[in-house]
PDB file of N, CA and C in Angstrom:
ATOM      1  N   UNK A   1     -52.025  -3.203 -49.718  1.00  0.00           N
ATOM      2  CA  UNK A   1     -51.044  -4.201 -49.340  1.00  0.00           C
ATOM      3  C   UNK A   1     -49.877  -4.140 -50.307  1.00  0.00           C
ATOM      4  N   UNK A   2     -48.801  -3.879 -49.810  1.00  0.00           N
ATOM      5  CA  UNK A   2     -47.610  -3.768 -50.508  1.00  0.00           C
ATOM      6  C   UNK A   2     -46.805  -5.413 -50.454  1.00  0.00           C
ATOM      7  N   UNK A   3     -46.869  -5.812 -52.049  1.00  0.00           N
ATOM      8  CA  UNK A   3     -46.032  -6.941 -51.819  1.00  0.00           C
ATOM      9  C   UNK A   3     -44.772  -6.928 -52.370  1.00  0.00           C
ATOM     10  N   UNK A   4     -44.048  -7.420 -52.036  1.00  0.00           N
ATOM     11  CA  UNK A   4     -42.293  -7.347 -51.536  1.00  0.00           C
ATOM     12  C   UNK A   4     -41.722  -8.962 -52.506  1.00  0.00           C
ATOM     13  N   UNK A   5     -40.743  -8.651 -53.207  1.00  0.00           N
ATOM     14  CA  UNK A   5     -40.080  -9.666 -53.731  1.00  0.00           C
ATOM     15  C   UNK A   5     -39.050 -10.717 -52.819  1.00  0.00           C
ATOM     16  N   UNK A   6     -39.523 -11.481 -52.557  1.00  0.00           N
ATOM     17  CA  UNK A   6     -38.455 -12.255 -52.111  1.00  0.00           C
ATOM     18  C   UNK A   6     -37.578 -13.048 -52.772  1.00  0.00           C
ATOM     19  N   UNK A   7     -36.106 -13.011 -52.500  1.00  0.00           N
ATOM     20  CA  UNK A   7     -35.282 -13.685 -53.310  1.00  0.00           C
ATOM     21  C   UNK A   7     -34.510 -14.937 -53.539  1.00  0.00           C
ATOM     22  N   UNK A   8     -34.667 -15.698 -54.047  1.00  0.00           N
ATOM     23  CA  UNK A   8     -34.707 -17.069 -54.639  1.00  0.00           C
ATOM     24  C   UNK A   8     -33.762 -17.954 -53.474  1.00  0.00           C
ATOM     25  N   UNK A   9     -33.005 -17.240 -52.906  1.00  0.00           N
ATOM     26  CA  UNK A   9     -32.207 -17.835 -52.023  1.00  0.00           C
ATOM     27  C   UNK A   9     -33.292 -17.906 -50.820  1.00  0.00           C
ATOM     28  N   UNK A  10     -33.783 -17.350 -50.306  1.00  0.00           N
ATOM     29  CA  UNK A  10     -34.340 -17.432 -48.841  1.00  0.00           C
ATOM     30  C   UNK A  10     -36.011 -17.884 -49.529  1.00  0.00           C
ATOM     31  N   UNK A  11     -36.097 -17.844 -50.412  1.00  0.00           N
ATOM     32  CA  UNK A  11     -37.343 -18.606 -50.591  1.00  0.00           C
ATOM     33  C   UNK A  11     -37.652 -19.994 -50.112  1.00  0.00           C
ATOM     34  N   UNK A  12     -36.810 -20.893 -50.292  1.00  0.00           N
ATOM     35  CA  UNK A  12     -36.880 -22.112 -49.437  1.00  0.00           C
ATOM     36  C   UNK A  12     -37.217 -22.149 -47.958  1.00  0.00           C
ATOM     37  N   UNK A  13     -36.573 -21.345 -47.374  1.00  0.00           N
ATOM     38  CA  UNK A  13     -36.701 -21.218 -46.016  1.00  0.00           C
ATOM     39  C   UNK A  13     -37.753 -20.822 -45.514  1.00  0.00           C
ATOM     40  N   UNK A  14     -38.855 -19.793 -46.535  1.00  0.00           N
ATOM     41  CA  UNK A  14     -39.981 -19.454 -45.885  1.00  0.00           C
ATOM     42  C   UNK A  14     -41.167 -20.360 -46.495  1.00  0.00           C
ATOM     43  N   UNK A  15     -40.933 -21.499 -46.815  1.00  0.00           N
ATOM     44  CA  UNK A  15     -41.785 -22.446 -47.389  1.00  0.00           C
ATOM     45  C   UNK A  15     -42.289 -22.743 -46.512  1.00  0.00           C
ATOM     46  N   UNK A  16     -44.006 -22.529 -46.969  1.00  0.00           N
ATOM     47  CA  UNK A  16     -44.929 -23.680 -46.003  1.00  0.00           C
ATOM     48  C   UNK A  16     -44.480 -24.770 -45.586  1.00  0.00           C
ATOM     49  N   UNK A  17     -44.202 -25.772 -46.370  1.00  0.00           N
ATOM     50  CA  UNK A  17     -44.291 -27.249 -46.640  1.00  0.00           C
ATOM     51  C   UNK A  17     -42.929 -27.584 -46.052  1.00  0.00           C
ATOM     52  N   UNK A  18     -42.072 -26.831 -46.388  1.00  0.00           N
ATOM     53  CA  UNK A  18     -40.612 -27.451 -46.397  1.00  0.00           C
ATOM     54  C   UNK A  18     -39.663 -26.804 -45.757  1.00  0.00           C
ATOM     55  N   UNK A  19     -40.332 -25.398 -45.099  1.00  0.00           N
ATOM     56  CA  UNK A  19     -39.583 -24.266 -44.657  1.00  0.00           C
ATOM     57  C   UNK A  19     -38.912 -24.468 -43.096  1.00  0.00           C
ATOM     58  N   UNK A  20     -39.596 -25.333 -42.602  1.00  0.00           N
ATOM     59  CA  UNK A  20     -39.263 -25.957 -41.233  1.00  0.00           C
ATOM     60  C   UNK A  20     -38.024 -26.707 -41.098  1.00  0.00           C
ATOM     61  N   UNK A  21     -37.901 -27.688 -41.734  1.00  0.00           N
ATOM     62  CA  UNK A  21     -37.065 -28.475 -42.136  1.00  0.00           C
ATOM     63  C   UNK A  21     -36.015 -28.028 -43.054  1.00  0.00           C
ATOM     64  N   UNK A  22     -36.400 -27.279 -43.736  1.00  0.00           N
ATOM     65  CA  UNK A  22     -35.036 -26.518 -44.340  1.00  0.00           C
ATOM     66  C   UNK A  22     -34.158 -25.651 -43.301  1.00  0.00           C
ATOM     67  N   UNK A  23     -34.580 -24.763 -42.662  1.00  0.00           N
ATOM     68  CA  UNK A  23     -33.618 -24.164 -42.041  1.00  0.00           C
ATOM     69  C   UNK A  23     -33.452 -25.118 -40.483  1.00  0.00           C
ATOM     70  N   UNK A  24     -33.814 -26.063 -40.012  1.00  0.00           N
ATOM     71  CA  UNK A  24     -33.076 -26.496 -39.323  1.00  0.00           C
ATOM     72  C   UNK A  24     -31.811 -27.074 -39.697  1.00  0.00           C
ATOM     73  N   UNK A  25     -32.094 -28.122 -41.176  1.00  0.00           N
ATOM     74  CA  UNK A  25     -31.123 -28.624 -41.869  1.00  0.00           C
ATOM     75  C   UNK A  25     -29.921 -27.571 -42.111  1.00  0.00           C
ATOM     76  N   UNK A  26     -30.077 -26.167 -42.546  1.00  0.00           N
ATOM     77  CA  UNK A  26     -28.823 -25.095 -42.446  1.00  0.00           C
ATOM     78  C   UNK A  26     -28.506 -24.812 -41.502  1.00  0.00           C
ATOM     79  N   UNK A  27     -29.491 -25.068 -40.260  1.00  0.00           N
ATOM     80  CA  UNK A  27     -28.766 -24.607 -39.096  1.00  0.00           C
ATOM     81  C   UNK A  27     -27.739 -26.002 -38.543  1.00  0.00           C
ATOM     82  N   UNK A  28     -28.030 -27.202 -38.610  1.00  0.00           N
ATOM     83  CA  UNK A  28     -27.234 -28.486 -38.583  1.00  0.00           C
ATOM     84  C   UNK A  28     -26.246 -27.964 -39.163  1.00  0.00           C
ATOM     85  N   UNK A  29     -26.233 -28.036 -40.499  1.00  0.00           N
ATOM     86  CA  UNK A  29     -24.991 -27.262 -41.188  1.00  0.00           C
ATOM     87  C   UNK A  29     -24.095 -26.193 -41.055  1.00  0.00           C
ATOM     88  N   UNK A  30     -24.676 -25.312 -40.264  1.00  0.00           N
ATOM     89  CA  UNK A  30     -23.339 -24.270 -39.967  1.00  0.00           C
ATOM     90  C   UNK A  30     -23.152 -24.850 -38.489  1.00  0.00           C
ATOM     91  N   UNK A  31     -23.731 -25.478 -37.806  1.00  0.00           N
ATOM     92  CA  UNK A  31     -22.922 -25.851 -36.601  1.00  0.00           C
ATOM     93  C   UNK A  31     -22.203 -27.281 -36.811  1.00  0.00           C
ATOM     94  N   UNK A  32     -22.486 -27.901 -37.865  1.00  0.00           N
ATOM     95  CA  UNK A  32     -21.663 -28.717 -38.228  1.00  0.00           C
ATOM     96  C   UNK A  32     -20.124 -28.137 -39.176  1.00  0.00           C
ATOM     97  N   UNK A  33     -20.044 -27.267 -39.339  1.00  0.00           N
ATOM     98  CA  UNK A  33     -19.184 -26.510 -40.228  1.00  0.00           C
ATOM     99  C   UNK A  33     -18.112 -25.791 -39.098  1.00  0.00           C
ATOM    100  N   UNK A  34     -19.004 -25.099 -38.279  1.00  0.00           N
ATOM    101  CA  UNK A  34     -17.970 -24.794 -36.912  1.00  0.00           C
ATOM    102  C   UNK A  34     -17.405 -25.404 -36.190  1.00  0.00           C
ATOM    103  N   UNK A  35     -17.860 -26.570 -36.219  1.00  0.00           N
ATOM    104  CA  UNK A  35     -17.278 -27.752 -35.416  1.00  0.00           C
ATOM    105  C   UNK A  35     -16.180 -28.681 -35.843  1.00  0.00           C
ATOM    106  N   UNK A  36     -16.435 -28.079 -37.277  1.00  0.00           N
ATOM    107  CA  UNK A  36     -15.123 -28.678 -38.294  1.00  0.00           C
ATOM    108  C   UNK A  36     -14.137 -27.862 -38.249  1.00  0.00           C
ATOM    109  N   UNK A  37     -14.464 -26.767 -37.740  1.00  0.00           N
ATOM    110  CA  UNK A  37     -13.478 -25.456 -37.950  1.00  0.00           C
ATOM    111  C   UNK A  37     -12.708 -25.611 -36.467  1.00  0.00           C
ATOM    112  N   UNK A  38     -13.749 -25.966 -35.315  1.00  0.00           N
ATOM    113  CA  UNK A  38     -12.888 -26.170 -34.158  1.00  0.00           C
ATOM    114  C   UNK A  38     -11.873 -27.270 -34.097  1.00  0.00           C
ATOM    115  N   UNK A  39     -12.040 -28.531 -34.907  1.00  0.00           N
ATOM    116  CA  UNK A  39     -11.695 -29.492 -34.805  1.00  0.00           C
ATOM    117  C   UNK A  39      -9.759 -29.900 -35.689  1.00  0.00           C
ATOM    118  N   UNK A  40     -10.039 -28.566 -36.348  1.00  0.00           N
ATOM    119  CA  UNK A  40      -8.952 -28.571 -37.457  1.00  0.00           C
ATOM    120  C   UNK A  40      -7.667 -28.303 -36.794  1.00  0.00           C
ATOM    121  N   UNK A  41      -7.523 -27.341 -35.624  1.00  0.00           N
ATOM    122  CA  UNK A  41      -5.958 -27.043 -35.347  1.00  0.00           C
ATOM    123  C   UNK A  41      -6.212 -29.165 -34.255  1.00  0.00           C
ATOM    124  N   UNK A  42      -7.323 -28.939 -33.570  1.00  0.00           N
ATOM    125  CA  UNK A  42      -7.169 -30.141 -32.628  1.00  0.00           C
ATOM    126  C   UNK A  42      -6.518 -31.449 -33.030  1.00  0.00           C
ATOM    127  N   UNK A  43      -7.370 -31.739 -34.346  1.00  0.00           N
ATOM    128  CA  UNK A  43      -6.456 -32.659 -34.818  1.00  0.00           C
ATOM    129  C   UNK A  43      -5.065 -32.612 -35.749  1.00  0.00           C
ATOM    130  N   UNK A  44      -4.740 -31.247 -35.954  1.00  0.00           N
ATOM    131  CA  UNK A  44      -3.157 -31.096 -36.044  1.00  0.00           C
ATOM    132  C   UNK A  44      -3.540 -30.981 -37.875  1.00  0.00           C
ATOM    133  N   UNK A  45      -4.248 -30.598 -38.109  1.00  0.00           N
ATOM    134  CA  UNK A  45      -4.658 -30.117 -39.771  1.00  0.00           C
ATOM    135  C   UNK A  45      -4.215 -28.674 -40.188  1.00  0.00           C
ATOM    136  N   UNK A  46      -4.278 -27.960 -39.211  1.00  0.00           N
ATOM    137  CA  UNK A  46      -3.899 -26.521 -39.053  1.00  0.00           C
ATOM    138  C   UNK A  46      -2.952 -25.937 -37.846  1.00  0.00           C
ATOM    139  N   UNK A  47      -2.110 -25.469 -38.256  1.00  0.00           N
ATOM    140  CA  UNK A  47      -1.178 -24.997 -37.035  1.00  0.00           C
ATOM    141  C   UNK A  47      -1.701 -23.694 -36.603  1.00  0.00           C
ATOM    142  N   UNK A  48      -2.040 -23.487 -35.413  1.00  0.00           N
ATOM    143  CA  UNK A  48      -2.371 -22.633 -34.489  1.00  0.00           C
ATOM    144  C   UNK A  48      -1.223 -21.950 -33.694  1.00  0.00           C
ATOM    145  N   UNK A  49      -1.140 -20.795 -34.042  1.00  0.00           N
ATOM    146  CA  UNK A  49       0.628 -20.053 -33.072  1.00  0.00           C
ATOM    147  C   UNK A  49       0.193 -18.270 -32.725  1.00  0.00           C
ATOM    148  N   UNK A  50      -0.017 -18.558 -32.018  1.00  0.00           N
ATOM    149  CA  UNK A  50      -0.726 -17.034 -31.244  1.00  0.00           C
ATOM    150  C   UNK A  50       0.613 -15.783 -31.572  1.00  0.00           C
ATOM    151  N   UNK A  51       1.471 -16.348 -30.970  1.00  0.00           N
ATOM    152  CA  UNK A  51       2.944 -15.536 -30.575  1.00  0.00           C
ATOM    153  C   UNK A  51       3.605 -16.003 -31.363  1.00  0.00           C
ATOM    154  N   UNK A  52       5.036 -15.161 -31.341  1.00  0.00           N
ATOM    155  CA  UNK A  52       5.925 -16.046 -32.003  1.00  0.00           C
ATOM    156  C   UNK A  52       7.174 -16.673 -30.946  1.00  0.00           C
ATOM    157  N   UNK A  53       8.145 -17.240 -31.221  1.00  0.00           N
ATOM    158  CA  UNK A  53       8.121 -18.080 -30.313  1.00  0.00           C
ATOM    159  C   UNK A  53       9.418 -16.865 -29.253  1.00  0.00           C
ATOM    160  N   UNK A  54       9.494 -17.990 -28.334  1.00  0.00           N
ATOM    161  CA  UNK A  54      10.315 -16.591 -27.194  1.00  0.00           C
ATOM    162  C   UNK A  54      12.110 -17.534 -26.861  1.00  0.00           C
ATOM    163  N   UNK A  55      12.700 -17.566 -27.994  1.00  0.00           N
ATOM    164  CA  UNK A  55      13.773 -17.779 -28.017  1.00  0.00           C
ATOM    165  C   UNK A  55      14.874 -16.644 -28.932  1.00  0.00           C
ATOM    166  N   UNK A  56      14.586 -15.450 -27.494  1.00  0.00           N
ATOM    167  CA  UNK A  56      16.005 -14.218 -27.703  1.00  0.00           C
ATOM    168  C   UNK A  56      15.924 -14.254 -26.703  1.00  0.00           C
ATOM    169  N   UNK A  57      17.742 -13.872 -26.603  1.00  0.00           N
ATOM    170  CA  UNK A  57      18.536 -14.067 -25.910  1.00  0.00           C
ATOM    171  C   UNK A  57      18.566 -12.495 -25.180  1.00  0.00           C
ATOM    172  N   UNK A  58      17.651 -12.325 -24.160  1.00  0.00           N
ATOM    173  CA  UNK A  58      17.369 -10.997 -23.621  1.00  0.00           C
ATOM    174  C   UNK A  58      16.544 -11.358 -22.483  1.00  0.00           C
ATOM    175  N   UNK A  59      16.507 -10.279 -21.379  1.00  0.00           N
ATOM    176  CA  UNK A  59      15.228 -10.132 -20.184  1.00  0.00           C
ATOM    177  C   UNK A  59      15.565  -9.342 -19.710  1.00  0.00           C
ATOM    178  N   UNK A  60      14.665  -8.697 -19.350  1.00  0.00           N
ATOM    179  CA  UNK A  60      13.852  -7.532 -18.721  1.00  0.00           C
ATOM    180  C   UNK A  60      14.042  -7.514 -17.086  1.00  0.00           C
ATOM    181  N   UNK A  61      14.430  -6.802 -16.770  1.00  0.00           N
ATOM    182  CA  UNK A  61      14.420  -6.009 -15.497  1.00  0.00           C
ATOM    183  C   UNK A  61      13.448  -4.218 -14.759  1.00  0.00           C
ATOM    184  N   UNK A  62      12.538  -5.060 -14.153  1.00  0.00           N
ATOM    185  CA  UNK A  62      11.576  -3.918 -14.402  1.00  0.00           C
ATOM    186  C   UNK A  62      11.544  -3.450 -12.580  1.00  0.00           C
ATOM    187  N   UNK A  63      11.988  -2.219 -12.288  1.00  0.00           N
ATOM    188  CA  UNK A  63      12.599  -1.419 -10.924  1.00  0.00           C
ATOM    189  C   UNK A  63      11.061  -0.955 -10.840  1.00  0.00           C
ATOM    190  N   UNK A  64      10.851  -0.917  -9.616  1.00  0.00           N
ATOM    191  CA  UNK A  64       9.305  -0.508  -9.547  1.00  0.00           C
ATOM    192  C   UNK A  64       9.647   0.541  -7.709  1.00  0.00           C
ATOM    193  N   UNK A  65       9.595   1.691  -8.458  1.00  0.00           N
ATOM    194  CA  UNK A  65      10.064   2.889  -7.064  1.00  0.00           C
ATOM    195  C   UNK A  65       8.457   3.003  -6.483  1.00  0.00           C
ATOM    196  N   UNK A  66       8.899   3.220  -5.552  1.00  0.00           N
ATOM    197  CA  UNK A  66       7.140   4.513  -4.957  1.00  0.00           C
ATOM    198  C   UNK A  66       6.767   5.650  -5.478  1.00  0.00           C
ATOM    199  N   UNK A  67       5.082   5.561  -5.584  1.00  0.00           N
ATOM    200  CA  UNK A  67       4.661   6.529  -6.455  1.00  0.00           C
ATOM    201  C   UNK A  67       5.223   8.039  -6.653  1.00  0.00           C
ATOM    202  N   UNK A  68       6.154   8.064  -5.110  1.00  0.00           N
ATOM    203  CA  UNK A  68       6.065   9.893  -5.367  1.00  0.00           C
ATOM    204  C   UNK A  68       7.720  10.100  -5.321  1.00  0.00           C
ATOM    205  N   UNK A  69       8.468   9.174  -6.174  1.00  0.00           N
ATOM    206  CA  UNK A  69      10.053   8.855  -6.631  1.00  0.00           C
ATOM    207  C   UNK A  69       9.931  10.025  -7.277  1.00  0.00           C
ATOM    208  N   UNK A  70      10.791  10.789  -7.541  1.00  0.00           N
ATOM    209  CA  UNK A  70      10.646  11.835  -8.693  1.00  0.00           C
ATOM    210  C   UNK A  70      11.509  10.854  -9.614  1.00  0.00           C
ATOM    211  N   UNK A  71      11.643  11.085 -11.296  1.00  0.00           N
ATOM    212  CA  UNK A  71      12.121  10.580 -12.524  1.00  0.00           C
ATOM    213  C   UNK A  71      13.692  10.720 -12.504  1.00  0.00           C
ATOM    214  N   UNK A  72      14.252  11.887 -12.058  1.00  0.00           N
ATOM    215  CA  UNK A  72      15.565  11.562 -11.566  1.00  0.00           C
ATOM    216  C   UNK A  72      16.019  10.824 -10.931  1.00  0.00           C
ATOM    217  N   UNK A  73      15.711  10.392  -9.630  1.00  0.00           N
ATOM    218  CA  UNK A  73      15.740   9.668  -8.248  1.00  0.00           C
ATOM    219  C   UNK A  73      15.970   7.990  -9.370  1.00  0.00           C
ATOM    220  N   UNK A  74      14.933   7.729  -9.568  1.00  0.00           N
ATOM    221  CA  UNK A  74      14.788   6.498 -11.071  1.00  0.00           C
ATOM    222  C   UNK A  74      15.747   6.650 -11.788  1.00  0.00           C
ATOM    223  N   UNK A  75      15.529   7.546 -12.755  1.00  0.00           N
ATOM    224  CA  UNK A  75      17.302   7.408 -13.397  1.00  0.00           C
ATOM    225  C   UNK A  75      17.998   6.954 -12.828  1.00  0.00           C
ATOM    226  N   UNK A  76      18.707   7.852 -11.259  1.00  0.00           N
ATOM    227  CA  UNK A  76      19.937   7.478 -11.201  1.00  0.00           C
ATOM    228  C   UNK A  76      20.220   6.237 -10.610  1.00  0.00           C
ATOM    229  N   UNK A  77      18.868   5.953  -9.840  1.00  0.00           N
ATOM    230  CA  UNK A  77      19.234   4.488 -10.115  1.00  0.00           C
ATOM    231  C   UNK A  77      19.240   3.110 -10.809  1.00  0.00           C
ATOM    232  N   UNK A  78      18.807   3.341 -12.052  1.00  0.00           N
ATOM    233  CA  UNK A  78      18.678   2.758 -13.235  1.00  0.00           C
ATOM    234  C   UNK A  78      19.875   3.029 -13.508  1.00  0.00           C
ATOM    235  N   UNK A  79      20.601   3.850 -13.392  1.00  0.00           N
ATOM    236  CA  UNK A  79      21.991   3.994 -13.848  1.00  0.00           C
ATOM    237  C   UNK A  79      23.006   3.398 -12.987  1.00  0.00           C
ATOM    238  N   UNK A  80      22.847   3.296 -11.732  1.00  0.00           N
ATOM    239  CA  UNK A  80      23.446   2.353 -11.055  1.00  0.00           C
ATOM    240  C   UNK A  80      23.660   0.771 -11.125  1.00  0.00           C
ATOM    241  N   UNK A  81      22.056   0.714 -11.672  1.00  0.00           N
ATOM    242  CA  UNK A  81      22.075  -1.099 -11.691  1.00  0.00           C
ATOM    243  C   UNK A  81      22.614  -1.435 -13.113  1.00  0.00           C
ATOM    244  N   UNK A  82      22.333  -0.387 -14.313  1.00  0.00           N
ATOM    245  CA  UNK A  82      23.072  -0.648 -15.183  1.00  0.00           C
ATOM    246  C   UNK A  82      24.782  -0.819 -15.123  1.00  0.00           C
ATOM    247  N   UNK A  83      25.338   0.155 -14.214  1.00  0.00           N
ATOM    248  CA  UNK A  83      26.859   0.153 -14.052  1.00  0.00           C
ATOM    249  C   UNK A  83      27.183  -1.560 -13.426  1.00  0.00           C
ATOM    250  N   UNK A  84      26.244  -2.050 -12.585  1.00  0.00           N
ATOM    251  CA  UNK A  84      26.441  -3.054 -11.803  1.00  0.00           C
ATOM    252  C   UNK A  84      26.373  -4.243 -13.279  1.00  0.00           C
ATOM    253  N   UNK A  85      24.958  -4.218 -14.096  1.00  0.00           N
ATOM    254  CA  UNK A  85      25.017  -5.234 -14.927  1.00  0.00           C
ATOM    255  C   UNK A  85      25.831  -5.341 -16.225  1.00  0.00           C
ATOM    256  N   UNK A  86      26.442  -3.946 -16.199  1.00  0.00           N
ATOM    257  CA  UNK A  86      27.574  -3.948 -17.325  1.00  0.00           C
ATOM    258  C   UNK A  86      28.897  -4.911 -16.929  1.00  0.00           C
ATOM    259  N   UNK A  87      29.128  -5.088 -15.653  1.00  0.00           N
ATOM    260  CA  UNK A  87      30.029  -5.754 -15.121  1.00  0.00           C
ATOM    261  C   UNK A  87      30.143  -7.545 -15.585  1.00  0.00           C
ATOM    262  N   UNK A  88      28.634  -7.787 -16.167  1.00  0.00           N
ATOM    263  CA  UNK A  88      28.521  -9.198 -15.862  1.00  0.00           C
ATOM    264  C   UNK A  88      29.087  -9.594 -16.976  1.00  0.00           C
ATOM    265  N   UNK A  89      29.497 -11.053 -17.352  1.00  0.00           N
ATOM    266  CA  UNK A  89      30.576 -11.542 -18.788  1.00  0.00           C
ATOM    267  C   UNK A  89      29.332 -11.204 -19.589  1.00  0.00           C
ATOM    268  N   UNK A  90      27.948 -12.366 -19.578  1.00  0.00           N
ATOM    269  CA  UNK A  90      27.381 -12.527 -20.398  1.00  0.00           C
ATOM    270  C   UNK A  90      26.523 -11.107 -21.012  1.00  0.00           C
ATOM    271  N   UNK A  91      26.800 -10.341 -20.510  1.00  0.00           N
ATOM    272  CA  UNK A  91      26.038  -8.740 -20.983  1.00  0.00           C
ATOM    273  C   UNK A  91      26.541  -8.307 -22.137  1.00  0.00           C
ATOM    274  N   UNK A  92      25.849  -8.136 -22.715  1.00  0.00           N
ATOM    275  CA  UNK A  92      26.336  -7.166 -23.990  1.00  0.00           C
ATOM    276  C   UNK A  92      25.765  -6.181 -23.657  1.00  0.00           C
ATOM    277  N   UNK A  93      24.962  -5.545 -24.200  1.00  0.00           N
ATOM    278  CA  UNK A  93      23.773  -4.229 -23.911  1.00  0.00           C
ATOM    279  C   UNK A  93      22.859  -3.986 -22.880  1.00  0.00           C
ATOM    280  N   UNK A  94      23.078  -2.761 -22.386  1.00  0.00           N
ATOM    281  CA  UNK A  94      21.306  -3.236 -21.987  1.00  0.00           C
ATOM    282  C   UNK A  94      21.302  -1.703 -22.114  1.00  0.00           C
ATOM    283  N   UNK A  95      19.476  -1.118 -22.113  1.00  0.00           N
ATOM    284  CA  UNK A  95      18.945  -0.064 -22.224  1.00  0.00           C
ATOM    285  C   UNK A  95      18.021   0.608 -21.058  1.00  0.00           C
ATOM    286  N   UNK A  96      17.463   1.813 -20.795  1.00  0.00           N
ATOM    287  CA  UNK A  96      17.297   2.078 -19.432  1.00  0.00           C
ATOM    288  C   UNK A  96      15.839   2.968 -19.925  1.00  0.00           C
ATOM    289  N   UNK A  97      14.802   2.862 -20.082  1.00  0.00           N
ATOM    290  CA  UNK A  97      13.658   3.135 -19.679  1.00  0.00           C
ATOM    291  C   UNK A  97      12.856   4.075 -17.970  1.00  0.00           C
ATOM    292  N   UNK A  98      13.307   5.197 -17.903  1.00  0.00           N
ATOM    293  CA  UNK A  98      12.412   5.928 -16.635  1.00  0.00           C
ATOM    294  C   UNK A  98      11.396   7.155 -17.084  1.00  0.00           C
ATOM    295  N   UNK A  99      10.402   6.977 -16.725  1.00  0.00           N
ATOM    296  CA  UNK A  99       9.187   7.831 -16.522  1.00  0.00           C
ATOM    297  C   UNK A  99       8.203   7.189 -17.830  1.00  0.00           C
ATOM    298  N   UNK A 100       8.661   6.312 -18.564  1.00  0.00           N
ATOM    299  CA  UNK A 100       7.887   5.771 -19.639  1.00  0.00           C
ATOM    300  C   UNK A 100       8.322   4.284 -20.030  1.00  0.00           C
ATOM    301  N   UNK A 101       7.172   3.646 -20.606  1.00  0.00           N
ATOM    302  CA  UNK A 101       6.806   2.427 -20.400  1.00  0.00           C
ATOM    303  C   UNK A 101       8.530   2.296 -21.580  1.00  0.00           C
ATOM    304  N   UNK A 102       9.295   1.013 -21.623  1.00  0.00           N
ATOM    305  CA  UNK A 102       9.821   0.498 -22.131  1.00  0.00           C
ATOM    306  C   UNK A 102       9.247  -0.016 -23.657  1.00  0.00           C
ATOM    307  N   UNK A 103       9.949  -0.685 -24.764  1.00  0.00           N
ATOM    308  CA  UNK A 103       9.316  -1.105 -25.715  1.00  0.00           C
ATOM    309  C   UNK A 103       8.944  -2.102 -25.038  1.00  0.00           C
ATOM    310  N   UNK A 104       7.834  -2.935 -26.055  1.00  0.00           N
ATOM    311  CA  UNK A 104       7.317  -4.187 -26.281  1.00  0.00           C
ATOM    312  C   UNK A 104       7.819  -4.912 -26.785  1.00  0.00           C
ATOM    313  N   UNK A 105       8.560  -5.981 -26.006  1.00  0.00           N
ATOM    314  CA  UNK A 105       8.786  -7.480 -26.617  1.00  0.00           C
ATOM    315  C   UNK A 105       7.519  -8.833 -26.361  1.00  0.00           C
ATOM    316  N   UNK A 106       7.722  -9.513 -27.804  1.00  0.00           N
ATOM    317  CA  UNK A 106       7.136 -10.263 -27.856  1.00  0.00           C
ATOM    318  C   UNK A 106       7.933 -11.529 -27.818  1.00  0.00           C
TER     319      UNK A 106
END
C-alpha cells in the first residue's frame, strides 16, 4: 500500500467529521462570490463596455453583385457609385473595396 501525502490545504475537505460540511460551505462560497461578480456591473460598481462607442462620422455602403460578376464588372461599378457619391456636399472621402472584404470598423 502506497501512502500519498496530502496537503494541508485539501486536508479539511477530506475530513471524516467535518469534510462534508466543509466543502459545501466552499462551495456556498464560490457561488456566493460569482454572484457578487454578476452583481457588480448590475448595480453600476463596475462599468461594463463591450465596444467602443459608434460616434464617427462614416457608413458603409456594401454593393452585393451575383455570384458569377467577374471583379471588374464590380469595380466599375463601384466606381460609378463612387463618381455619383463624390457629388454629395457632405462627402469628403470615400474608399472602394472589390473582390475582398473591406476593413473592419468598430
Amino acid at each position: 500500500m502506497v501512502k500519498t501525502k496530502i496537503s494541508e490545504t485539501i486536508r479539511p475537505f477530506l475530513n471524516d467529521q467535518h469534510g462534508g460540511r466543509n466543502r459545501k460551505l466552499l462551495g456556498l462560497l464560490v457561488m456566493g462570490m460569482i454572484a457578487m461578480s454578476v452583481a457588480l456591473p448590475v448595480m453600476g460598481l463596475v462599468v461594463l463596455k463591450m465596444l467602443p462607442f459608434d460616434n464617427k462620422s462614416e457608413f458603409q455602403v456594401v454593393l452585393d453583385m451575383p455570384s458569377d460578376t467577374r471583379v471588374e464588372k464590380t469595380t466599375q461599378v463601384l466606381r460609378e457609385m463612387g463618381q455619383y457619391l463624390s457629388t454629395v456636399p457632405e462627402l469628403k472621402d470615400y474608399q472602394i473595396y472589390a473582390g475582398v472584404s473591406g476593413a473592419h470598423q468598430f
